[in-house]
N, C-alpha and C. Protein backbone atom coordinates (compact mmCIF):
# COMPACT_ATOMS: atom_id res chain seq x y z
N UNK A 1 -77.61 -8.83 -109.33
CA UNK A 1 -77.28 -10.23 -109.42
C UNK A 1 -78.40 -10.95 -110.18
N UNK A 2 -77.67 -11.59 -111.13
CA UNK A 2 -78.76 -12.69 -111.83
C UNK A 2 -79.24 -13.86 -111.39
N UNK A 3 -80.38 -13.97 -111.03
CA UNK A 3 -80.14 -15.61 -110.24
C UNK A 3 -80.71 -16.55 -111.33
N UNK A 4 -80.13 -17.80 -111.38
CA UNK A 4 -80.55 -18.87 -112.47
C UNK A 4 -81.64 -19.54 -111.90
N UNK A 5 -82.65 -20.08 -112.83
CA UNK A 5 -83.80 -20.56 -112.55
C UNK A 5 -83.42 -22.33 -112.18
N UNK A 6 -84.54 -22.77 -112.51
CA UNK A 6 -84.48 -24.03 -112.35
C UNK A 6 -83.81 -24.73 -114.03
N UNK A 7 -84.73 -24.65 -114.95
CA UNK A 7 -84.36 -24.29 -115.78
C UNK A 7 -83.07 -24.18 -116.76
N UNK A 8 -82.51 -23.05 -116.33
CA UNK A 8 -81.40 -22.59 -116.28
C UNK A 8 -80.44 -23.77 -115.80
N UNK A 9 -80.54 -24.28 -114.78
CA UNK A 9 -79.59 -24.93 -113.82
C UNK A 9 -79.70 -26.52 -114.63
N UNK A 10 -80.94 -27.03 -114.71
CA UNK A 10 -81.03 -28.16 -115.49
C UNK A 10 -79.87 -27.77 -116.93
N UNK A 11 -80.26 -26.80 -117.51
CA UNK A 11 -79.49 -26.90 -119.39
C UNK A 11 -78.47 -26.88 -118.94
N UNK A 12 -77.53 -26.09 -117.91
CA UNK A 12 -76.37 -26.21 -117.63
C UNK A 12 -75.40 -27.45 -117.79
N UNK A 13 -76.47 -28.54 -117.02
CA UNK A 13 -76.06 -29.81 -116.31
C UNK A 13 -76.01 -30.59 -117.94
N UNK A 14 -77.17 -30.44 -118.45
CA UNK A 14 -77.37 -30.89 -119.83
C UNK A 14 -76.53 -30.38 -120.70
N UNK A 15 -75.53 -29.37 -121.08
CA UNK A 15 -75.17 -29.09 -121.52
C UNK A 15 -73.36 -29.59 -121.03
N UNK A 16 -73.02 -29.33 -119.83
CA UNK A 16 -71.63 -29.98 -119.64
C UNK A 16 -71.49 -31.48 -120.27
N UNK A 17 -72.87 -32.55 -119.79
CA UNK A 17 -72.73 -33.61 -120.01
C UNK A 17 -72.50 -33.96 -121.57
N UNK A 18 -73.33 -32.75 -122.35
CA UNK A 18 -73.05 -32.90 -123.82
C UNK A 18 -71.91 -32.94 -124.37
N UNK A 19 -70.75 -31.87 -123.58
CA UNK A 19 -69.36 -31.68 -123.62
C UNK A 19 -68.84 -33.11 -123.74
N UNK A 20 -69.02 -34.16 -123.24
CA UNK A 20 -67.97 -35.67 -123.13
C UNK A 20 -68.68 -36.74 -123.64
N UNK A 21 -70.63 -36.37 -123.44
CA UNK A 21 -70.92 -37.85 -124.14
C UNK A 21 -72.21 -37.09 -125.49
N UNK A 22 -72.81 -38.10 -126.35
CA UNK A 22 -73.26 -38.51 -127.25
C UNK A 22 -74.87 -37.80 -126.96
N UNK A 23 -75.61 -37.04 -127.54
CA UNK A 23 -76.79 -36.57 -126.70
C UNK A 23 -77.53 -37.31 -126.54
N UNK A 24 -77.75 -38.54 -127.54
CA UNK A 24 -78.42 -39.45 -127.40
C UNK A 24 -78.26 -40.31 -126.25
N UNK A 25 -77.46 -40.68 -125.90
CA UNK A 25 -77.07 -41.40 -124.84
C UNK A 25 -76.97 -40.78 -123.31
N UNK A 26 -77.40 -39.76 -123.43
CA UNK A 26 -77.72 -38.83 -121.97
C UNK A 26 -78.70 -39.46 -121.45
N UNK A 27 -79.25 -39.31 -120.15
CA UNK A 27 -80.20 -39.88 -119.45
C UNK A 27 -80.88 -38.85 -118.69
N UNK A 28 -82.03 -38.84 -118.46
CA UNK A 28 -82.34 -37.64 -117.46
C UNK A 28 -82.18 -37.74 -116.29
N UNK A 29 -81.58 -39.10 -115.53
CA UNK A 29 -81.11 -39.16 -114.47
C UNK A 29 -79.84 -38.84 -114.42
N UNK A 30 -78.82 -38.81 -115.51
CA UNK A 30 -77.65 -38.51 -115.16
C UNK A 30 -77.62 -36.53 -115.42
N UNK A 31 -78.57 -36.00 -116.28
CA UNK A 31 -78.94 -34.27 -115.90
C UNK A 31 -79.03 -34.22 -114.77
N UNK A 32 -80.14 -34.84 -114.03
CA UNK A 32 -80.61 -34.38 -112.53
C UNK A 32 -79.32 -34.71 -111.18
N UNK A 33 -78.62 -35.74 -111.71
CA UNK A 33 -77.90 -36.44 -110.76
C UNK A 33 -76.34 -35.23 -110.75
N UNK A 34 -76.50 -34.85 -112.21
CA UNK A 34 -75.25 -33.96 -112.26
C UNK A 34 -75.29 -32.49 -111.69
N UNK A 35 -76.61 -32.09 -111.11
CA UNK A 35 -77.47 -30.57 -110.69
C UNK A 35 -77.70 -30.81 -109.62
N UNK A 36 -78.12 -32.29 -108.62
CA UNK A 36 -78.14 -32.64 -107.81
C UNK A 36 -79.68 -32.27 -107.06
N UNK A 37 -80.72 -32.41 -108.74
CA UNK A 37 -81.85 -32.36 -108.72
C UNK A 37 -82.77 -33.99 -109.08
N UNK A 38 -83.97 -34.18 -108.76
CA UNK A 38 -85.00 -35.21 -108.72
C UNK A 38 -85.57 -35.07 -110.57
N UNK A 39 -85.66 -36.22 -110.49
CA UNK A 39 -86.62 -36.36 -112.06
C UNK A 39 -87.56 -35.75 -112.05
N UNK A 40 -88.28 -35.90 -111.28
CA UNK A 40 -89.98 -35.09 -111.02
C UNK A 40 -89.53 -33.72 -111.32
N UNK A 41 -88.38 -32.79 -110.65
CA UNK A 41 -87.96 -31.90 -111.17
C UNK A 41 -87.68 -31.41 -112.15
N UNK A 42 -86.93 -32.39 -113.08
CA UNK A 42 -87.13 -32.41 -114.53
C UNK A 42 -88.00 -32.25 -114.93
N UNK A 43 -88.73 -33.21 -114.97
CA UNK A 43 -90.68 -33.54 -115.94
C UNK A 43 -91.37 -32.13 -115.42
N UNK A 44 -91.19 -31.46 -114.58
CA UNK A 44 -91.90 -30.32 -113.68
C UNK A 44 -91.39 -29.67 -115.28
N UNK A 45 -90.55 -29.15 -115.79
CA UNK A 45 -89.98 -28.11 -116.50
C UNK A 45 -90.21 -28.84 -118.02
N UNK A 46 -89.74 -29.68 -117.83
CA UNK A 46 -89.38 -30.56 -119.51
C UNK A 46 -89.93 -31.75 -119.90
N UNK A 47 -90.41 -32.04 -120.74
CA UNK A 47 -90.96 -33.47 -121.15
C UNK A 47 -90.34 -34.39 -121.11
N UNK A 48 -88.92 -34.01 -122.19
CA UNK A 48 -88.12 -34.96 -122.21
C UNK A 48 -86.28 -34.48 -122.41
N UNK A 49 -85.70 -35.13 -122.81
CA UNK A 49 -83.98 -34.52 -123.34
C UNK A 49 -84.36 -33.30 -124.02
N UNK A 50 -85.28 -33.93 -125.13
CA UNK A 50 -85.39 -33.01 -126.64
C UNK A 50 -85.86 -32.18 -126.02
N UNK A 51 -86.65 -31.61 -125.37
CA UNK A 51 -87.51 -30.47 -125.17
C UNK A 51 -86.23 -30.06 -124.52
N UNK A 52 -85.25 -30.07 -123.76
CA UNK A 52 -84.40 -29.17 -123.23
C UNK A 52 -83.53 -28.60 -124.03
N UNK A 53 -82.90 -29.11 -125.29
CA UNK A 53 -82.59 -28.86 -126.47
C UNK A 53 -83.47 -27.95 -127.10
N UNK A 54 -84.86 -28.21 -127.26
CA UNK A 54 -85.20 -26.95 -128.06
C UNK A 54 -85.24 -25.62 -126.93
N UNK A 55 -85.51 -25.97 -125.60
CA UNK A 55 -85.88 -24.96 -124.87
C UNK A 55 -84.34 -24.17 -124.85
N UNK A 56 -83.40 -24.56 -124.76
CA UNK A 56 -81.92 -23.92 -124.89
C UNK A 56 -81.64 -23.43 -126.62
N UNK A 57 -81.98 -24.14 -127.23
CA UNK A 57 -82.14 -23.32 -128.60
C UNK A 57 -82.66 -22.05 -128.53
N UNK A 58 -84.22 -21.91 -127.95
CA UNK A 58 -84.62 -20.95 -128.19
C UNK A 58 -84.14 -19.58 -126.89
N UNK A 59 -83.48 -20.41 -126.10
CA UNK A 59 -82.95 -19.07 -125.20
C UNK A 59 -82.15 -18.57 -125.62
N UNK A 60 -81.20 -19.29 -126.28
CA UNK A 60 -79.95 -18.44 -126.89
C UNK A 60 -80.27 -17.86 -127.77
N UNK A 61 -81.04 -17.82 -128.98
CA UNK A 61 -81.16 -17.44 -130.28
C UNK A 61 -82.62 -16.48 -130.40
N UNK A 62 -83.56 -16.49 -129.26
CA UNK A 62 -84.24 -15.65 -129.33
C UNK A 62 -84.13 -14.24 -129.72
N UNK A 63 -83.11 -13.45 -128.49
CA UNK A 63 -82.55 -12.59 -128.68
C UNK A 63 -82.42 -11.78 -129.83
N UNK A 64 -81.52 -11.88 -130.86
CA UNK A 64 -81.16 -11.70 -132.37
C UNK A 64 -81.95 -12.22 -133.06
N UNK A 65 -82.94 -13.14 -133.10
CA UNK A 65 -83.81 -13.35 -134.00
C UNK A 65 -84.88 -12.62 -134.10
N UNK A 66 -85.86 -12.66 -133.01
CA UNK A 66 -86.41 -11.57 -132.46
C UNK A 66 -86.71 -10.05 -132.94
N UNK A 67 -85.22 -9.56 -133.21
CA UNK A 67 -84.91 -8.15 -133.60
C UNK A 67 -85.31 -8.30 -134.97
N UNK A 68 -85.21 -9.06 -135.80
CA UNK A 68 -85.16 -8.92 -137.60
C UNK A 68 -86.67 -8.31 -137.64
N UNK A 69 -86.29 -7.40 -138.37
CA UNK A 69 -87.49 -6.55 -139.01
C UNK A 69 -87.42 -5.35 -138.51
N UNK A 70 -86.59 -4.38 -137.04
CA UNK A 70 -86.72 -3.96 -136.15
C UNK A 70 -85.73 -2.96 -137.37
N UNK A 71 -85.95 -1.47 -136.77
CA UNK A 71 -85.46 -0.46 -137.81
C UNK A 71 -83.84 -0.47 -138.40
N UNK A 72 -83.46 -0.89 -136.95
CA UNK A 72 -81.90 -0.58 -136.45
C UNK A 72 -81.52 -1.80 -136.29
N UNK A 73 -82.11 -3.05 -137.00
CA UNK A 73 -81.33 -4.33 -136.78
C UNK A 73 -81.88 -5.35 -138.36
N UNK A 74 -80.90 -5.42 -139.50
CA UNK A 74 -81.00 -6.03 -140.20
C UNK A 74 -81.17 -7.41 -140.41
N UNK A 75 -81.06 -7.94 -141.89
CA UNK A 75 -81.00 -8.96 -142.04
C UNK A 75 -79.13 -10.04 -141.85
N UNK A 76 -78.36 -9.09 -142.06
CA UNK A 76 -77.18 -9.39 -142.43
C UNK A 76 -76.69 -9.40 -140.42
N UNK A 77 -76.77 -8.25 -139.95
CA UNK A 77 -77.00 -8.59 -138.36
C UNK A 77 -77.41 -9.65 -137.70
N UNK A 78 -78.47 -10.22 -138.42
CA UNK A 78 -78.72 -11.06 -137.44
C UNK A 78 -78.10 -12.24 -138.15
N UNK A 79 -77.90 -12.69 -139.19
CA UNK A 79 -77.03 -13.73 -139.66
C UNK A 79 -75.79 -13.44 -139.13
N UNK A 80 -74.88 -12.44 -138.73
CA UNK A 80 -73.63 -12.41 -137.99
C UNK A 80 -73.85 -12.97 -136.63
N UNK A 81 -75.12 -12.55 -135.97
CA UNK A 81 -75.47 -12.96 -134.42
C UNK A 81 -75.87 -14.50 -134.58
N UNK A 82 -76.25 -15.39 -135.79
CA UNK A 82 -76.96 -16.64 -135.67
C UNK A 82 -75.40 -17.09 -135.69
N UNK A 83 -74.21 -17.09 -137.52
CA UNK A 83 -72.85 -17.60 -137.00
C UNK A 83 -72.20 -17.49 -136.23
N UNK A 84 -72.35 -16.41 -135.22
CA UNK A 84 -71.40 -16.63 -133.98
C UNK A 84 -71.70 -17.27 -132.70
N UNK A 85 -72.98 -17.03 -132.79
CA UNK A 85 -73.65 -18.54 -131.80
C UNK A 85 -73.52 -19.80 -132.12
N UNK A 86 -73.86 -20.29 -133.53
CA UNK A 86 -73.30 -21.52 -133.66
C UNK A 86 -71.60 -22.05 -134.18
N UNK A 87 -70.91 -20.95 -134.11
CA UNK A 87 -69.78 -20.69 -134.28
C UNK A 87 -69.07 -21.38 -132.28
N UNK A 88 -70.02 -20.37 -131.56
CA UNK A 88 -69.47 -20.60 -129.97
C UNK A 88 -70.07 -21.53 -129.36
N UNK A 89 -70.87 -22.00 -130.00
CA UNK A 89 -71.45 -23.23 -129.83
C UNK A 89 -70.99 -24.91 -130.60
N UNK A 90 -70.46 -24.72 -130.94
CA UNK A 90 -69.92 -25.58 -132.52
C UNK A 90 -70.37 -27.10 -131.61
N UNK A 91 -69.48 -27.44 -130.72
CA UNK A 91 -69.27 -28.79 -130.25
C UNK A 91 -70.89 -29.34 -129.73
N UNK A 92 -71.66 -28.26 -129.11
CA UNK A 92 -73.21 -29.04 -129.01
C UNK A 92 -74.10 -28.79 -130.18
N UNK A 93 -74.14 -27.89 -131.07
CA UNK A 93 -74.56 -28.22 -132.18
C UNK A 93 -74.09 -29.14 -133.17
N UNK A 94 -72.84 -29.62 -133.13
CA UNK A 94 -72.67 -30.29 -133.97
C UNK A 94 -72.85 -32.00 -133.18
N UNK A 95 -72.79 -32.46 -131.94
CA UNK A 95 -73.17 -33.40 -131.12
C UNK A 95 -74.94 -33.56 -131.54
N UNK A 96 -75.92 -32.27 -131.40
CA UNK A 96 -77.10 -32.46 -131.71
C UNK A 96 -77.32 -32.78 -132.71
N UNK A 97 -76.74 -32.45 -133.76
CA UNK A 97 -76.58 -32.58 -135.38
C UNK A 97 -76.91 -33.93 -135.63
N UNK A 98 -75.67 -34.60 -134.75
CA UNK A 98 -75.28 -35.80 -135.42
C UNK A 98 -76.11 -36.89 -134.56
N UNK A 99 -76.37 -36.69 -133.47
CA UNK A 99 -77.06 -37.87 -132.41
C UNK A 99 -78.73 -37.94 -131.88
N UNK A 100 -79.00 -37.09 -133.16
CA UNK A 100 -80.78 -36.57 -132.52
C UNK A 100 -81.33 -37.17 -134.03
N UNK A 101 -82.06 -38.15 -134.09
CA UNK A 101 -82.79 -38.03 -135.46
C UNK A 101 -84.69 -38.15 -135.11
N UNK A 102 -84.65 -38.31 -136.43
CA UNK A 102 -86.28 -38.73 -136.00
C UNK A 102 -87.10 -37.37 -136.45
N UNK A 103 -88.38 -37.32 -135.21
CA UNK A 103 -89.11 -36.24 -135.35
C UNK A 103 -88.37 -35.22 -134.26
N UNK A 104 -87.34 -35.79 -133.25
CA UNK A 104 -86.42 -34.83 -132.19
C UNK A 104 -85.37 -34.84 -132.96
N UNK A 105 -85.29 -34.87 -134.23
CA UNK A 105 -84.00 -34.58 -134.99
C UNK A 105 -83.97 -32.84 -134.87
N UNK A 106 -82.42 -32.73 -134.43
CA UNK A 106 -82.03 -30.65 -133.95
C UNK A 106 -82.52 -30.36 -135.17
N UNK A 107 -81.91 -30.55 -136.17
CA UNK A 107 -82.01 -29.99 -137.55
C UNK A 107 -83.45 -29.42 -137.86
N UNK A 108 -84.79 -30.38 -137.98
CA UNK A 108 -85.75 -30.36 -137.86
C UNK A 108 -86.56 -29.19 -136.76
N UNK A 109 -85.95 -29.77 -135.72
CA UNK A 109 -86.42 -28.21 -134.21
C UNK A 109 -85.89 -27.37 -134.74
N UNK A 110 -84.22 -27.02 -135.11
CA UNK A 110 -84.07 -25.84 -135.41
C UNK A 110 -85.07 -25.40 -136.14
N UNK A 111 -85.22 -26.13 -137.46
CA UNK A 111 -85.76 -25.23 -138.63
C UNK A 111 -87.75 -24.89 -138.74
N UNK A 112 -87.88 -25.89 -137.48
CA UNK A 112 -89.36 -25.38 -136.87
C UNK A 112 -89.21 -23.73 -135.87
N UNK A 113 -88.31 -23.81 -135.01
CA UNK A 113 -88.28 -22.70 -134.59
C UNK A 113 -87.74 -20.93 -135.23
N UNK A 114 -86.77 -21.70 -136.14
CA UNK A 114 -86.03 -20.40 -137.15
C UNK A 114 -87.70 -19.94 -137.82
N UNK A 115 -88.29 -21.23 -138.40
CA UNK A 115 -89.64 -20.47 -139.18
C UNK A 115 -90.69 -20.06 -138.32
N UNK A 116 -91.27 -20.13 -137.48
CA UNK A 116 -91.91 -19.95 -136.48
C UNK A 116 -91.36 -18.30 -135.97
N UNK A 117 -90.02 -17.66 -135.78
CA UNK A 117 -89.48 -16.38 -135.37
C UNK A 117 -89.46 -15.94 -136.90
N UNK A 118 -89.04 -16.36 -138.35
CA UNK A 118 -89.29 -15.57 -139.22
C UNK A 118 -90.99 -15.26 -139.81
N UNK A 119 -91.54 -16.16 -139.42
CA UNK A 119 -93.11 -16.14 -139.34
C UNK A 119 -93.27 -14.55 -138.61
N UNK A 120 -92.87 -14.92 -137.87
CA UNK A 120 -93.38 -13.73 -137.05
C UNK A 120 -92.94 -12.61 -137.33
N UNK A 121 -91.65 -12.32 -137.40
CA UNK A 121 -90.79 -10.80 -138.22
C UNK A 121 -91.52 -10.39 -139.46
N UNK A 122 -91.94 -11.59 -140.57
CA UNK A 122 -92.74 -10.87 -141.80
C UNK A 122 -94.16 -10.24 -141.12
N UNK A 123 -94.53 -11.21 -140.55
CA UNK A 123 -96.24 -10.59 -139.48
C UNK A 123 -95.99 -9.34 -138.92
N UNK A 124 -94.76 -9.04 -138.47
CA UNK A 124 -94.54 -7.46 -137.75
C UNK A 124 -94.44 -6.79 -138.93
N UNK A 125 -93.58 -7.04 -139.44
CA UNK A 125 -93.16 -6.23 -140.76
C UNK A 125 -94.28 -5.54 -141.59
N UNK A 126 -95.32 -6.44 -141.91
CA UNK A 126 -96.48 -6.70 -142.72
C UNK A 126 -97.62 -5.41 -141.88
N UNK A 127 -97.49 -6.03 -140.78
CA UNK A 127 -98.61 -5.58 -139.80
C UNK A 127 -99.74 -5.90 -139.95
N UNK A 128 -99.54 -7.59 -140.02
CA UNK A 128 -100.60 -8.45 -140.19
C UNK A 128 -100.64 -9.48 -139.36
N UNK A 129 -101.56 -10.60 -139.00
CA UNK A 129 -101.74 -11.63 -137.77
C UNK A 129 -101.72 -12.74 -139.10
N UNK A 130 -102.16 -12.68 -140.21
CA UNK A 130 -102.30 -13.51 -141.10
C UNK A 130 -101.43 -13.23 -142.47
N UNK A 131 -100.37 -14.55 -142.93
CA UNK A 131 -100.06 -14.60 -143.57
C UNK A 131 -101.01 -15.46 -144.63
N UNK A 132 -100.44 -15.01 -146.23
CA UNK A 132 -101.15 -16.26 -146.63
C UNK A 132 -100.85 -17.32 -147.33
N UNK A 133 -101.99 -18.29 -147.43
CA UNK A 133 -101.61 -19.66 -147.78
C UNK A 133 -100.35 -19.39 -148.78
N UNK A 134 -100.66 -18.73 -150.12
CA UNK A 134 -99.29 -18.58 -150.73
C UNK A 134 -98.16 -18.80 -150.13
N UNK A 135 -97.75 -17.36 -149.20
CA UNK A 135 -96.54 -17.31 -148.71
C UNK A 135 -96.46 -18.45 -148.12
N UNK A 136 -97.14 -18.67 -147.14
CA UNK A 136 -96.57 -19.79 -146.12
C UNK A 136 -96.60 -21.14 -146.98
N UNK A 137 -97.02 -21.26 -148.03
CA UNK A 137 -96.42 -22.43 -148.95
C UNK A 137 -95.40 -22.69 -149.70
N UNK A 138 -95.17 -21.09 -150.00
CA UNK A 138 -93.59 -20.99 -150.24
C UNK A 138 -92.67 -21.22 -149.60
N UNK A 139 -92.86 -20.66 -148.55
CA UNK A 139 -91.76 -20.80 -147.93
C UNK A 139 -91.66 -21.99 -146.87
N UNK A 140 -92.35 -22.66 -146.41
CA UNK A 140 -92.51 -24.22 -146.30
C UNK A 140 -91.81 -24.90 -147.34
N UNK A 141 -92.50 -24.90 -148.47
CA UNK A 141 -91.70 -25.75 -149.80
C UNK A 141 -90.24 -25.30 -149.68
N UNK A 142 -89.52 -24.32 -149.78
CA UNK A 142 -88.41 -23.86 -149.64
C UNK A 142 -87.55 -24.50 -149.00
N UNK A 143 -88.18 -24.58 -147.10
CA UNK A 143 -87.40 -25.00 -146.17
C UNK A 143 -87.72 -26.61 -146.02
N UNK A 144 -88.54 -27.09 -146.73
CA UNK A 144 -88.48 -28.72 -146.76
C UNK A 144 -88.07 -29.13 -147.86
N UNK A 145 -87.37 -28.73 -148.74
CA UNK A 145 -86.82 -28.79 -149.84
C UNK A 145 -85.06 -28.86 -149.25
N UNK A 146 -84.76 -27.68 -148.57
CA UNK A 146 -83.49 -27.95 -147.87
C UNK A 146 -83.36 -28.73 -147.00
N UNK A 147 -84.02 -29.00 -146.14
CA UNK A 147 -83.80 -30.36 -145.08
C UNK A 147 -83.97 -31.52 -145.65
N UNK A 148 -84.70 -31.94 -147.08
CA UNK A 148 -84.39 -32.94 -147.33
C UNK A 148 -82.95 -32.73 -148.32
N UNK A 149 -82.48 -31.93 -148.79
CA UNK A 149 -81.34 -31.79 -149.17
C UNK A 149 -79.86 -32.10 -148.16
N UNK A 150 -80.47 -31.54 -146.96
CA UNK A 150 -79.43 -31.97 -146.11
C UNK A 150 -79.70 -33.20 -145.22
N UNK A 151 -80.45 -34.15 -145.46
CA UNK A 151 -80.69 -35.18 -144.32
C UNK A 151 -79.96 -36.29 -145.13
C-alpha cells in the first residue's frame, strides 16, 4: 500500500480545485479547507500556490526526464513520456498556461525546471560537474529566445 504524504494530499486538493476555477484565483485557504487541512500546514510544505505548481510539475515529470541520457531510454522516449503527460494533463496545464504570469508564470517554471533536468543529463552524459560558459550560453540564449517567442 502506498500511503500519500502530506504533500501529496495538499496537490490533490490543489489540483481538483484547478478542475472548476482559474489558478489564479485559488486561495490557500480554499486548498486547505478542501483537504480539511490548516494553513500553517500548507506554509509547513509550500511557500505559496506557485511553489505547489512547480512542486507537482516536478513530481510528475521527474520520472522520464530523469532517464534521458540513460542507455535504454532515448531522446524521442522521453518526448513521447513529456506529450502524454501534458496530453493527460491538458486542462491544468493549459489553466497554468493561461492564469500564472509574472516571475510564477508555468511557462517560465516549466522551462527553469526542463533546463535544470537537461543540465543535468548532458553533466551525466559528459561525466562532468561543470558545464561551460559556452554551452550554458547557448543554450540559455536558445531557451530565452523561445519564451520570448511565445509570451
Amino acid at each position: 500500500m502506498i500511503r500519500k504524504t502530506t504533500k501529496d494530499i495538499l496537490a490533490e486538493s490543489f489540483l481538483e480545485l484547478a478542475k472548476t476555477k482559474r489558478i489564479d484565483k485559488i486561495r490557500v485557504s480554499e486548498i486547505t479547507d478542501n483537504c480539511a487541512m490548516s494553513a500553517p500546514t500548507f506554509y509547513n510544505h509550500f511557500k505559496d500556490k506557485y511553489d505547489i505548481i512547480v512542486w507537482i510539475y516536478v513530481r510528475d515529470v521527474k520520472p522520464f526526464i530523469s532517464k534521458i541520457g540513460d542507455s535504454d531510454h532515448d531522446w524521442k522516449n522521453t518526448l513521447c513520456e513529456a506529450a502524454e503527460y501534458y496530453w493527460s494533463n491538458k486542462d491544468f496545464v493549459v489553466n497554468a498556461l493561461k492564469h500564472t504570469s509574472g516571475h510564477d508564470a508555468f511557462l517560465f517554471l516549466v522551462q527553469k525546471i526542463n533546463t535544470e533536468q537537461m543540465v543535468a543529463a548532458v553533466r551525466k552524459r559528459l561525466m562532468t560537474e561543470h558545464l561551460s560558459d559556452e554551452i550554458m550560453g547557448a543554450y540559455q540564449g536558445l531557451c530565452l529566445r523561445h519564451c520570448q517567442s511565445h509570451a
